[in-house]
N, C-alpha and C. Protein backbone atom coordinates (compact mmCIF):
# COMPACT_ATOMS: atom_id res chain seq x y z
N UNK A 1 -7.34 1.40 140.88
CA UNK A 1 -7.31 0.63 142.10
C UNK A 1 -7.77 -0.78 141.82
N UNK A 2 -6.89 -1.86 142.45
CA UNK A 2 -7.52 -3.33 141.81
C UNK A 2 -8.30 -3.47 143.90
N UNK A 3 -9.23 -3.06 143.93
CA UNK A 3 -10.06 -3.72 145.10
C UNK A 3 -10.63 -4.79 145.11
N UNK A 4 -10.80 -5.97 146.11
CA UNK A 4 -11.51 -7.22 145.59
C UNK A 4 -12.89 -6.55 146.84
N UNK A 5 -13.95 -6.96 145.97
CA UNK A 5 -15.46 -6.47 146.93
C UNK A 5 -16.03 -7.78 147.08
N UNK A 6 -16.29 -8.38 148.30
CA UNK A 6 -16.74 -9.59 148.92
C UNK A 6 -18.75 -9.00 148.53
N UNK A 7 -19.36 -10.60 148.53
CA UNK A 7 -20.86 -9.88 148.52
C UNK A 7 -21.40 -8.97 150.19
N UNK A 8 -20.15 -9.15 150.84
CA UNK A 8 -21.37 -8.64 152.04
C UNK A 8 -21.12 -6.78 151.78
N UNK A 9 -20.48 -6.51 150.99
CA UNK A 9 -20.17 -4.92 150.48
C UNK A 9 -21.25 -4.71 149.66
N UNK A 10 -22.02 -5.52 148.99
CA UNK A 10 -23.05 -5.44 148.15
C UNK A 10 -24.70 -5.15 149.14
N UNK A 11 -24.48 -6.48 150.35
CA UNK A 11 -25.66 -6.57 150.67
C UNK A 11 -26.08 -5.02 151.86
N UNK A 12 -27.64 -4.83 151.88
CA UNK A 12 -27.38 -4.05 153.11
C UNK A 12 -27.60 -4.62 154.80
N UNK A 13 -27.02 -3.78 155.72
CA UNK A 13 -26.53 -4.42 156.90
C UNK A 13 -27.98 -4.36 157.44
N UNK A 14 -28.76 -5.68 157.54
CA UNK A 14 -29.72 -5.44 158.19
C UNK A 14 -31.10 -4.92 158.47
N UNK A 15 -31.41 -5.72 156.57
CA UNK A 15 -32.40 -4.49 156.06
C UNK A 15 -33.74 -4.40 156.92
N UNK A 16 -33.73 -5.26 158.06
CA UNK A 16 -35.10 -5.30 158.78
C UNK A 16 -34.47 -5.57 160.47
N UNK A 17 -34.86 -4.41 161.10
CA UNK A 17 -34.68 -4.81 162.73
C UNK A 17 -35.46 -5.60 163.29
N UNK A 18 -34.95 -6.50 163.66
CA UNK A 18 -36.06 -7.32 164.52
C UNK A 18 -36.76 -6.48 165.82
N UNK A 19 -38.17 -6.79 165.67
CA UNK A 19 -39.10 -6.00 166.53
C UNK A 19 -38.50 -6.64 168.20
N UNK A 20 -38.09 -7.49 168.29
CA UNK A 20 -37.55 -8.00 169.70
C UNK A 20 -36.13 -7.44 170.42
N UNK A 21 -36.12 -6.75 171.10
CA UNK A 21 -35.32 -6.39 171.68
C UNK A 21 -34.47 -6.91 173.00
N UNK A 22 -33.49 -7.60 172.56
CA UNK A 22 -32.82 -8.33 173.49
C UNK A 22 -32.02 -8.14 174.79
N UNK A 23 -31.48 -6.72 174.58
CA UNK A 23 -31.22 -6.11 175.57
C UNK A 23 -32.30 -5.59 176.54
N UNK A 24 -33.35 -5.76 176.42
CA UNK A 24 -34.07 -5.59 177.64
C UNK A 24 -34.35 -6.77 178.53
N UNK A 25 -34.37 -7.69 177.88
CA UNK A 25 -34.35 -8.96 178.88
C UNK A 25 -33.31 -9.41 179.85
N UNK A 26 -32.10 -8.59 179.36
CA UNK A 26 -30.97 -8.38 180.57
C UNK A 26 -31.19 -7.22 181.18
N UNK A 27 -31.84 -6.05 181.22
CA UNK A 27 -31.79 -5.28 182.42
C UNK A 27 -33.24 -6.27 182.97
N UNK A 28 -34.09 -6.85 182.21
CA UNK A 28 -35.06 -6.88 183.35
C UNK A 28 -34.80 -8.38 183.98
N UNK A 29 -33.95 -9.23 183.84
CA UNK A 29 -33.00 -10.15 184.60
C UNK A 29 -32.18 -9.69 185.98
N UNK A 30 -31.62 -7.98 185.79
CA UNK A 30 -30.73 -7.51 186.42
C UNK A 30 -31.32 -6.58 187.57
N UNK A 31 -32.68 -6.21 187.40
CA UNK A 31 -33.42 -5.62 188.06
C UNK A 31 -34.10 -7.04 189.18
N UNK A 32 -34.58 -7.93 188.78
CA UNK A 32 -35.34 -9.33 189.12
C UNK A 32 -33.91 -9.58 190.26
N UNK A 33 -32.63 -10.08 189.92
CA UNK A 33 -31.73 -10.43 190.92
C UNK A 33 -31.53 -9.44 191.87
N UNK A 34 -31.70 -8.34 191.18
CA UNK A 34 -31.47 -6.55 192.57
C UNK A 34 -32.71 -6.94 193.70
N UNK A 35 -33.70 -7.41 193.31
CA UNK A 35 -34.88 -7.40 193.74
C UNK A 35 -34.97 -8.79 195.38
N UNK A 36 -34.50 -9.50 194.24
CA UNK A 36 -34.19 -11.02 195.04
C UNK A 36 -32.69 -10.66 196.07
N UNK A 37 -31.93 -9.87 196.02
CA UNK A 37 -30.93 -9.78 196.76
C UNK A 37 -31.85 -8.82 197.81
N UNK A 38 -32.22 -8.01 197.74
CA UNK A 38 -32.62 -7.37 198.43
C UNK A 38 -33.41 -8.11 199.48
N UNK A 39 -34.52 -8.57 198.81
CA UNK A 39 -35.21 -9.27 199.41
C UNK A 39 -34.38 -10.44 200.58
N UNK A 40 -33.54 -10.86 200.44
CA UNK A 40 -33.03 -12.13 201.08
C UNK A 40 -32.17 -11.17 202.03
N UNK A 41 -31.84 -10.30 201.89
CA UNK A 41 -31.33 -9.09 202.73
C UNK A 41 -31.92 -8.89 204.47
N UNK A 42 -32.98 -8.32 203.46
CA UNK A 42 -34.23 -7.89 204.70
C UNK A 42 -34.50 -9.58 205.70
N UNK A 43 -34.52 -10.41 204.67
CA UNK A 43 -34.97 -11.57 205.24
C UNK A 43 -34.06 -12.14 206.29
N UNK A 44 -32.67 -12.00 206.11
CA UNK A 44 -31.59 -12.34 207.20
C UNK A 44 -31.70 -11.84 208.01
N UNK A 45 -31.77 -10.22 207.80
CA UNK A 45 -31.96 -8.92 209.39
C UNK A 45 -32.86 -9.48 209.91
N UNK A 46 -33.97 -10.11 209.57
CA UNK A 46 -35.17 -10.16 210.38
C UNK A 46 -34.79 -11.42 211.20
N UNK A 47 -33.91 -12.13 211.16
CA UNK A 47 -33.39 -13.28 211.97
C UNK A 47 -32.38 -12.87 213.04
N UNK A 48 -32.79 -13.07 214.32
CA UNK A 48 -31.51 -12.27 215.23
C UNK A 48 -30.57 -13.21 215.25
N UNK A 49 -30.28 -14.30 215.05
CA UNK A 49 -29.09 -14.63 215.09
C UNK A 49 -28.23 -14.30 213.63
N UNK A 50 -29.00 -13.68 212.58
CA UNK A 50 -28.15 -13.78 211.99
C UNK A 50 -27.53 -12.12 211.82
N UNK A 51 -28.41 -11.49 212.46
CA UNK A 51 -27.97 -10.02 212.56
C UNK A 51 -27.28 -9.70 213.94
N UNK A 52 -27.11 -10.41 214.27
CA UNK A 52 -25.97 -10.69 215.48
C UNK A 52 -24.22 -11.19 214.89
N UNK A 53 -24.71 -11.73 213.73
CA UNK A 53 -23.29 -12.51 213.29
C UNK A 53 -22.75 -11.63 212.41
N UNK A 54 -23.85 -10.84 211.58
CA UNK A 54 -23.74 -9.64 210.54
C UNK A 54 -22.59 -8.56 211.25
N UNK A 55 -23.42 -8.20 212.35
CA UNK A 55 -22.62 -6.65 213.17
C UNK A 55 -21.58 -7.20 213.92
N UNK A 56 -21.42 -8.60 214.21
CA UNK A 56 -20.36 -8.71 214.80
C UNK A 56 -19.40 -8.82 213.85
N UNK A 57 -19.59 -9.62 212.05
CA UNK A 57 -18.33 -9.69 211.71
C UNK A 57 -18.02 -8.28 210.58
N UNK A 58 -18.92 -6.98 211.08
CA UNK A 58 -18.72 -5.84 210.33
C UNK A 58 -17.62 -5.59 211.46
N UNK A 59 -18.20 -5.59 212.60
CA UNK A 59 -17.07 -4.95 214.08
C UNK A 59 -15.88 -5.28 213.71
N UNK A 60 -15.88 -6.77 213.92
CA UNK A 60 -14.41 -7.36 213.52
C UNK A 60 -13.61 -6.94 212.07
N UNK A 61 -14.35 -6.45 211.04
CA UNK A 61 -13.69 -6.10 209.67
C UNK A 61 -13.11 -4.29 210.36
N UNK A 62 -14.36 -3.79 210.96
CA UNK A 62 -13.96 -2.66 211.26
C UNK A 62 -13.12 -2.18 212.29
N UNK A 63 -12.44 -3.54 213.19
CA UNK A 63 -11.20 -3.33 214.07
C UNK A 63 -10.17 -3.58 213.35
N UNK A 64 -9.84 -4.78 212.58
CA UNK A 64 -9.28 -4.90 211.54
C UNK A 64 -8.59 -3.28 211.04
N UNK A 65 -9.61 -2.53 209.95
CA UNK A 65 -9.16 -1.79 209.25
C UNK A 65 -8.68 -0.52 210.37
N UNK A 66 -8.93 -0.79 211.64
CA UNK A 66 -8.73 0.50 212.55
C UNK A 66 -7.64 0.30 212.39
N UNK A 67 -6.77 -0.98 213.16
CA UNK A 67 -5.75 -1.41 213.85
C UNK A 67 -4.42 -0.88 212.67
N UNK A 68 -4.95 -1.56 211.07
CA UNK A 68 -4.03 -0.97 209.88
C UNK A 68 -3.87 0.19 209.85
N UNK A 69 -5.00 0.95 210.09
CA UNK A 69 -4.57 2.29 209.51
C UNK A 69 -3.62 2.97 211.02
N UNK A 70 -4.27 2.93 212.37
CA UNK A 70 -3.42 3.16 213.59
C UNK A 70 -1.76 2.97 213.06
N UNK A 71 -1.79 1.50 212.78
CA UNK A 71 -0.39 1.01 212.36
C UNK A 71 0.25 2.13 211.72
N UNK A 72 -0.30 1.88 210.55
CA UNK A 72 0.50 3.06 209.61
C UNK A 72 0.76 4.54 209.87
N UNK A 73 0.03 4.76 211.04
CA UNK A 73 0.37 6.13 211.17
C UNK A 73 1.64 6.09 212.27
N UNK A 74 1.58 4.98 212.67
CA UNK A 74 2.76 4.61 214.05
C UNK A 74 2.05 5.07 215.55
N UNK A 75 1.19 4.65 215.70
CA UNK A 75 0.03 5.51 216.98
C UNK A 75 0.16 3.85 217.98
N UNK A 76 1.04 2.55 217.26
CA UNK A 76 0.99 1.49 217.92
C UNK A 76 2.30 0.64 217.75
């Protein structure tokens, strides 16, 4: 067999793990924004005008999807 072997076939992959683990700083980034959404959540409900604008434009999404599906069945 004529194989050509580059040095990284020689070296080993990584002979030392770094003690830092990088993937945890993205779940605990991803947990921190879950946290902050949440939070700003609660914080809107607690405003009546804005939980007035919330349920009204769920109503309106949810006449919306009535009216399509009615449609499709031919009930209109």
């Amino acid at each position: 067999m004529n194989a050509i072997m580059t040095q990284s076939h020689f070296e080993r992959p990584d002979p030392q793990r770094s003690q830092r683990w990088e993937g945890l700083s993205e779940i605990d980034q991803a947990i921190s924004e879950n946290r902050l959404t949440e939070y700003r959540i609660r914080k809107s409900w607690a405003d009546p005008l804005a939980r007035k604008l919330t349920i009204v434009g769920m109503l309106v999404i949810l006449a919306v999807f009535s009216f399509l599906v009615g449609a499709s069945f031919g009930l209109w």
